[in-house]
N, C-alpha and C. Protein backbone atom coordinates (compact mmCIF):
# COMPACT_ATOMS: atom_id res chain seq x y z
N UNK A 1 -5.78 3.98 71.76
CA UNK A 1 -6.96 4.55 71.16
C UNK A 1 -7.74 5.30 72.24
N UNK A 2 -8.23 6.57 71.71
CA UNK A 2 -8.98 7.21 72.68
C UNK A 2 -10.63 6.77 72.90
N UNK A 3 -11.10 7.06 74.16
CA UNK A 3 -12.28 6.80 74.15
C UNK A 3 -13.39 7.95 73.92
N UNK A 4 -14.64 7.87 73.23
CA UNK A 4 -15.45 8.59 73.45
C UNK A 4 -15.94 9.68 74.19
N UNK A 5 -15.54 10.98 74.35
CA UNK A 5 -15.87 11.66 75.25
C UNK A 5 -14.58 12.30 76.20
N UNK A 6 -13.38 11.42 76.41
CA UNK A 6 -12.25 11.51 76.75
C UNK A 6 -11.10 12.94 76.29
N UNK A 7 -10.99 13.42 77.09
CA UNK A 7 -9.63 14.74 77.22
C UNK A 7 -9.09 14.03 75.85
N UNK A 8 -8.43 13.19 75.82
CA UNK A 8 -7.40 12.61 74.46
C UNK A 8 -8.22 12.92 73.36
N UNK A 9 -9.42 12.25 73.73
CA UNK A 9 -10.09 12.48 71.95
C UNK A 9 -10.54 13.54 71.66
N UNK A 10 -10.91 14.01 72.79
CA UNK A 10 -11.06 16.08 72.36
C UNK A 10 -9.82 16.64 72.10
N UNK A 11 -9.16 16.45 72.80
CA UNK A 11 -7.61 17.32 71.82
C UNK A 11 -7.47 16.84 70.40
N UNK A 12 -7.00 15.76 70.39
CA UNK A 12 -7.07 14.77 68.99
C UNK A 12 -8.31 15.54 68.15
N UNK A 13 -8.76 15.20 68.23
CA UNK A 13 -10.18 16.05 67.62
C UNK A 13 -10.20 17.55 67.16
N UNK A 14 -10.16 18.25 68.21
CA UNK A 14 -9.05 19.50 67.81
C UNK A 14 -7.95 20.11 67.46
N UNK A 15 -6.86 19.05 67.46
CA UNK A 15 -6.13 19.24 66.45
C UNK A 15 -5.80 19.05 65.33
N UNK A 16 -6.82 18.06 64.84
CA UNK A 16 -7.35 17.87 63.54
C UNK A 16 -7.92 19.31 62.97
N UNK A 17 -9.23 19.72 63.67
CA UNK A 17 -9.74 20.73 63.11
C UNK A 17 -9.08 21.77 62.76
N UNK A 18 -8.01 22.20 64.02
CA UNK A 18 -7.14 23.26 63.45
C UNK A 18 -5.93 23.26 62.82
N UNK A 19 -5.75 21.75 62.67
CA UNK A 19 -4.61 22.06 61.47
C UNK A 19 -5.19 21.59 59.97
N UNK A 20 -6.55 21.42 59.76
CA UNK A 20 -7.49 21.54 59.21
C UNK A 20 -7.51 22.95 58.82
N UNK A 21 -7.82 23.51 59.53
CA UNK A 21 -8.22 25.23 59.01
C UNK A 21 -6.90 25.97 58.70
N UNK A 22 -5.81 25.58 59.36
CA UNK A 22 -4.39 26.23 59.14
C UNK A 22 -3.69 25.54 57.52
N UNK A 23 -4.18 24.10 56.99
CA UNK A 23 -3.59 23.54 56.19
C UNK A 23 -5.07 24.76 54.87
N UNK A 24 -5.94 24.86 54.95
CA UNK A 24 -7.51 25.41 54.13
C UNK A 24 -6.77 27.37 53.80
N UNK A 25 -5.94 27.82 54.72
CA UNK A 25 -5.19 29.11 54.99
C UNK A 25 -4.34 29.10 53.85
N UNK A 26 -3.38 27.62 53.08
CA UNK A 26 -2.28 27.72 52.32
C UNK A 26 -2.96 27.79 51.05
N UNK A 27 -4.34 27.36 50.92
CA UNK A 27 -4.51 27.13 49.65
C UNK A 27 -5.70 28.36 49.56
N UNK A 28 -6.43 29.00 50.03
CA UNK A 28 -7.18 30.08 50.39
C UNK A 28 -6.39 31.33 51.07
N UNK A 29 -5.69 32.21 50.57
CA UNK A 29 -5.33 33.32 51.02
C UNK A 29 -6.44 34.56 51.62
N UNK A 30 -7.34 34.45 50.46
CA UNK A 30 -7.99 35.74 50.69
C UNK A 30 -9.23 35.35 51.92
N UNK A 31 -9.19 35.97 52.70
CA UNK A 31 -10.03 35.69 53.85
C UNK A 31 -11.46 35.42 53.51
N UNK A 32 -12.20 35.88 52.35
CA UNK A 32 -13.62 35.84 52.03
C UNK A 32 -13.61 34.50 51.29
N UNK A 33 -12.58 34.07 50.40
CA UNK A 33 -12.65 32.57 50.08
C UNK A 33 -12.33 32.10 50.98
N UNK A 34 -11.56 32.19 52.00
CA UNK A 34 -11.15 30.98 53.17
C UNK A 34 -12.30 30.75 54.10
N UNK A 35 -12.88 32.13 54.24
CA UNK A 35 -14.33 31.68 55.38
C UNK A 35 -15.25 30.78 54.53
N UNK A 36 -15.57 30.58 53.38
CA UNK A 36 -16.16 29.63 53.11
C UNK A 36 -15.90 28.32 52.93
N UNK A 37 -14.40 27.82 53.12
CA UNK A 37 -13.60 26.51 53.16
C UNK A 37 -13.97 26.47 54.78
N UNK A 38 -13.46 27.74 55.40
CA UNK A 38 -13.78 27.07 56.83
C UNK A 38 -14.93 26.45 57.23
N UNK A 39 -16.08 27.20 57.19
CA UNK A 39 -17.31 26.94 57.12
C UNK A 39 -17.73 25.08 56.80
N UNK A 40 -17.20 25.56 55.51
CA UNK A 40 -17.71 23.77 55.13
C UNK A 40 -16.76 22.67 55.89
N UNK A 41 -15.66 23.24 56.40
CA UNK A 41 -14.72 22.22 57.30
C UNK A 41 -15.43 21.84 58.89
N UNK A 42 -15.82 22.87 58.77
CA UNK A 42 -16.77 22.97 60.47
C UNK A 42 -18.18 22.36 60.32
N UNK A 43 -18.60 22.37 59.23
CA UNK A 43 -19.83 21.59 59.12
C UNK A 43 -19.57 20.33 58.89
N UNK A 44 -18.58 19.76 58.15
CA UNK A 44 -17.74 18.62 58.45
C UNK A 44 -17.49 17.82 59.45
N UNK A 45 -17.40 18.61 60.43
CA UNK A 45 -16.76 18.23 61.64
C UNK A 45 -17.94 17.98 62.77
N UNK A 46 -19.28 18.84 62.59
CA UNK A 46 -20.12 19.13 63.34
C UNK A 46 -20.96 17.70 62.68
N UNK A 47 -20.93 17.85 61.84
CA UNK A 47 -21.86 16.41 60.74
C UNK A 47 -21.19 15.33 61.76
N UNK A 48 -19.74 15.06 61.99
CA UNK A 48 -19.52 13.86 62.62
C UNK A 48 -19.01 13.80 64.28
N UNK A 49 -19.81 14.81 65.38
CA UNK A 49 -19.49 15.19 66.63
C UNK A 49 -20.41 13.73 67.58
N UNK A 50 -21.66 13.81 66.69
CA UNK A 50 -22.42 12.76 67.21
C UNK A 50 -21.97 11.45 67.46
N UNK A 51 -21.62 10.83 66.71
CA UNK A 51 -20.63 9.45 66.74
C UNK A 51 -20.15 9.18 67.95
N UNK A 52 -20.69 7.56 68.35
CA UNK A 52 -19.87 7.28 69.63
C UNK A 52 -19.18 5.95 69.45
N UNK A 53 -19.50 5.63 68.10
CA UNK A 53 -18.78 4.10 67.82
C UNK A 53 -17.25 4.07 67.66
N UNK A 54 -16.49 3.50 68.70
CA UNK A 54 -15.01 3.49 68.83
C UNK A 54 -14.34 3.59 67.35
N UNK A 55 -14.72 3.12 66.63
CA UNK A 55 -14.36 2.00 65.69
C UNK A 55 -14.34 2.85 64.44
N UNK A 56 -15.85 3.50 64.58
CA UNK A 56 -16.35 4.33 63.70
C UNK A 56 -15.42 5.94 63.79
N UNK A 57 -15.44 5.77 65.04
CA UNK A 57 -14.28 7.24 65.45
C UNK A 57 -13.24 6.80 64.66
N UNK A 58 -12.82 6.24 64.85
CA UNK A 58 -10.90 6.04 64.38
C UNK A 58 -10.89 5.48 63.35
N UNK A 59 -11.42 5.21 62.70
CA UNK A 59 -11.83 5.18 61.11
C UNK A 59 -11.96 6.60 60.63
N UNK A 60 -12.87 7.46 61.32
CA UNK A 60 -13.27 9.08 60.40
C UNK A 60 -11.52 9.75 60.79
N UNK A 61 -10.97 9.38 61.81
CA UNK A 61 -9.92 10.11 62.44
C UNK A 61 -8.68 9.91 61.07
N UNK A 62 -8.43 8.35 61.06
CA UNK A 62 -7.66 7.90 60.09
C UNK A 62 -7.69 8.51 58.55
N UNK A 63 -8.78 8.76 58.46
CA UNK A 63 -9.40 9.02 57.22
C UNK A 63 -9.21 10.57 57.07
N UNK A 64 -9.25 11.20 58.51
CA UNK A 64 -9.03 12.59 58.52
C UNK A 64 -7.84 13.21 57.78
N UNK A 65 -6.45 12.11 59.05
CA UNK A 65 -5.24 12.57 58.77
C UNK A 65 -5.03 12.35 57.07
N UNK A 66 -5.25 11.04 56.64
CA UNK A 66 -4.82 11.02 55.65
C UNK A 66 -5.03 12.06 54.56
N UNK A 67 -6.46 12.86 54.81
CA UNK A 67 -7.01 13.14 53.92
C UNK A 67 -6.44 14.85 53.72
N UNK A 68 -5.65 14.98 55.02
CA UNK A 68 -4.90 16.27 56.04
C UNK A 68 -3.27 16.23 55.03
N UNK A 69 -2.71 14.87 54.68
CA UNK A 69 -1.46 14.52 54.18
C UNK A 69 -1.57 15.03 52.61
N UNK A 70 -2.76 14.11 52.27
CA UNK A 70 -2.71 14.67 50.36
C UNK A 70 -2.93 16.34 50.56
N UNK A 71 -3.79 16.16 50.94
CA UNK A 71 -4.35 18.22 50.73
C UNK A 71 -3.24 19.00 51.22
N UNK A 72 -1.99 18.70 51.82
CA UNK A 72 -0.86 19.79 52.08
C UNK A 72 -0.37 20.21 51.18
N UNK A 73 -0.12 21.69 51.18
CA UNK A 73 -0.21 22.33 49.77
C UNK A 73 1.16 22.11 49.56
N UNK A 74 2.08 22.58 48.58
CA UNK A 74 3.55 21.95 48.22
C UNK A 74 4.42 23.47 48.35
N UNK A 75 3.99 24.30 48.40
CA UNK A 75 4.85 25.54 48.92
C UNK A 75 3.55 26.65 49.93
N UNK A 76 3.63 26.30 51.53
CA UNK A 76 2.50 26.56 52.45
C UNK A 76 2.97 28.26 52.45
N UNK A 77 2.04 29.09 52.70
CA UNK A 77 1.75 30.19 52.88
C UNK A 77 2.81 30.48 54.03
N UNK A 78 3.75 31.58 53.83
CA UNK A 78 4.58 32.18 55.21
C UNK A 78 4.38 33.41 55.19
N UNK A 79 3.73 33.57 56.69
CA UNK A 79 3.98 34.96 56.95
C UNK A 79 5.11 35.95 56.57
N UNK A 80 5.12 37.24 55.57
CA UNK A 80 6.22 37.65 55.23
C UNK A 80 7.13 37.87 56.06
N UNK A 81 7.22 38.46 57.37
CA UNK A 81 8.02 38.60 58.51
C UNK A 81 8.20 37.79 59.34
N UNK A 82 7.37 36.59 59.33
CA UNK A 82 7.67 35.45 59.96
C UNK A 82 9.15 34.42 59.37
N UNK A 83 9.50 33.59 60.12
CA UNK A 83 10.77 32.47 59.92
C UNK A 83 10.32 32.06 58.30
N UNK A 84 11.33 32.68 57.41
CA UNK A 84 11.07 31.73 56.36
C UNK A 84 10.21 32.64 55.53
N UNK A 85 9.50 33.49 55.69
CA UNK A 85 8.54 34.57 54.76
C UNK A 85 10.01 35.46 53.89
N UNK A 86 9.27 35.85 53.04
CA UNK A 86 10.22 36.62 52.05
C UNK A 86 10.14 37.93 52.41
N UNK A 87 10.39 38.37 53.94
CA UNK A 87 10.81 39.90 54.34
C UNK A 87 11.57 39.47 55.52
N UNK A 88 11.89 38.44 56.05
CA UNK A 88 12.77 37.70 57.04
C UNK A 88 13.79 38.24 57.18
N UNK A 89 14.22 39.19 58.35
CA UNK A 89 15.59 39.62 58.62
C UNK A 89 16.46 40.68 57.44
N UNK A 90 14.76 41.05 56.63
CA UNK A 90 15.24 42.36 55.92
C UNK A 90 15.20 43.43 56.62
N UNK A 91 16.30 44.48 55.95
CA UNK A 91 16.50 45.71 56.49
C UNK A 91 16.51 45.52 58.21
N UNK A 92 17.49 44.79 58.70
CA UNK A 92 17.82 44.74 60.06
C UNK A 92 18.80 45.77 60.04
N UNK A 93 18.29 46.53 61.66
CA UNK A 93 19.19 47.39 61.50
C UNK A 93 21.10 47.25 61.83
N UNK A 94 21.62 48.23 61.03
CA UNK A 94 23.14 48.00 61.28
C UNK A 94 23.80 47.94 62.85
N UNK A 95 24.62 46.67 62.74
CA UNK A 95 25.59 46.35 64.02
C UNK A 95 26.34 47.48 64.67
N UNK A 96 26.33 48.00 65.07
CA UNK A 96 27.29 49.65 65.34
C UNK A 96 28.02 49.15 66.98
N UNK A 97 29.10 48.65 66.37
CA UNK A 97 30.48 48.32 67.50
C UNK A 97 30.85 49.77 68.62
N UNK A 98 30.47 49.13 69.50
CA UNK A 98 31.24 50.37 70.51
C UNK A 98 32.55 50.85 70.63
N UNK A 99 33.12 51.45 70.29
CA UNK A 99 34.62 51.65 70.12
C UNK A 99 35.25 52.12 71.76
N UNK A 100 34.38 52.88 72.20
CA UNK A 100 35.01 53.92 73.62
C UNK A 100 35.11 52.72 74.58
N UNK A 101 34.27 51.51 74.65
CA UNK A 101 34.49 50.05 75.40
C UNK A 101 36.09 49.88 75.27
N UNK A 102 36.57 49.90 74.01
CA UNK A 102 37.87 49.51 73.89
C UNK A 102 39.24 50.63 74.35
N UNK A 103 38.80 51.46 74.69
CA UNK A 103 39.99 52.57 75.11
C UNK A 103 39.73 52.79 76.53
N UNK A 104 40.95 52.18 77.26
CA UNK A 104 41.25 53.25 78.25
C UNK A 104 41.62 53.95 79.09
């Protein structure tokens, strides 16, 4: 368990938030609805920065992930040209074999 104030619990902490805002991205496409999911995720987060009770931390943390597990959307947003997006390794251009390598 991390302590209060500690490198661990600031990463931990931040990687909550941003896979928080990256999981708020699958279900909010359009950027003007997503800034207002973000918004309220960050006020979320800012509401519970104060907290120094161990106990009380890793309770909101627990409560985070879980709450990080239901809300994953069931088919996540892919970049179209990214791994897995539906323009992936379209229109690559043609293999063109050197032939004059082989003669000589």
């Amino acid at each position: 368990m991390s302590t209060v104030g500690s490198v661990a619990h600031r990463l931990q902490v931040q990687s909550l938030y941003k896979r928080s805002l990256k999981l708020s991205l699958d279900w909010y496409i359009q950027r003007d609805l997503w800034r207002q999911k973000a918004l309220q995720i960050r006020a979320r987060f800012d509401q519970n920065k104060n907290i120094t009770n161990p106990k009380q931390l890793q309770a909101l943390i627990q409560s985070t992930e879980k709450e990080l597990q239901e809300w994953a959307h069931p088919d996540p947003y892919k970049l179209p040209l990214g791994p897995e997006g539906t323009k992936w390794e379209r229109n690559l251009p043609p293999i063109v074999h050197d032939t004059s390598a082989h003669h000589h």
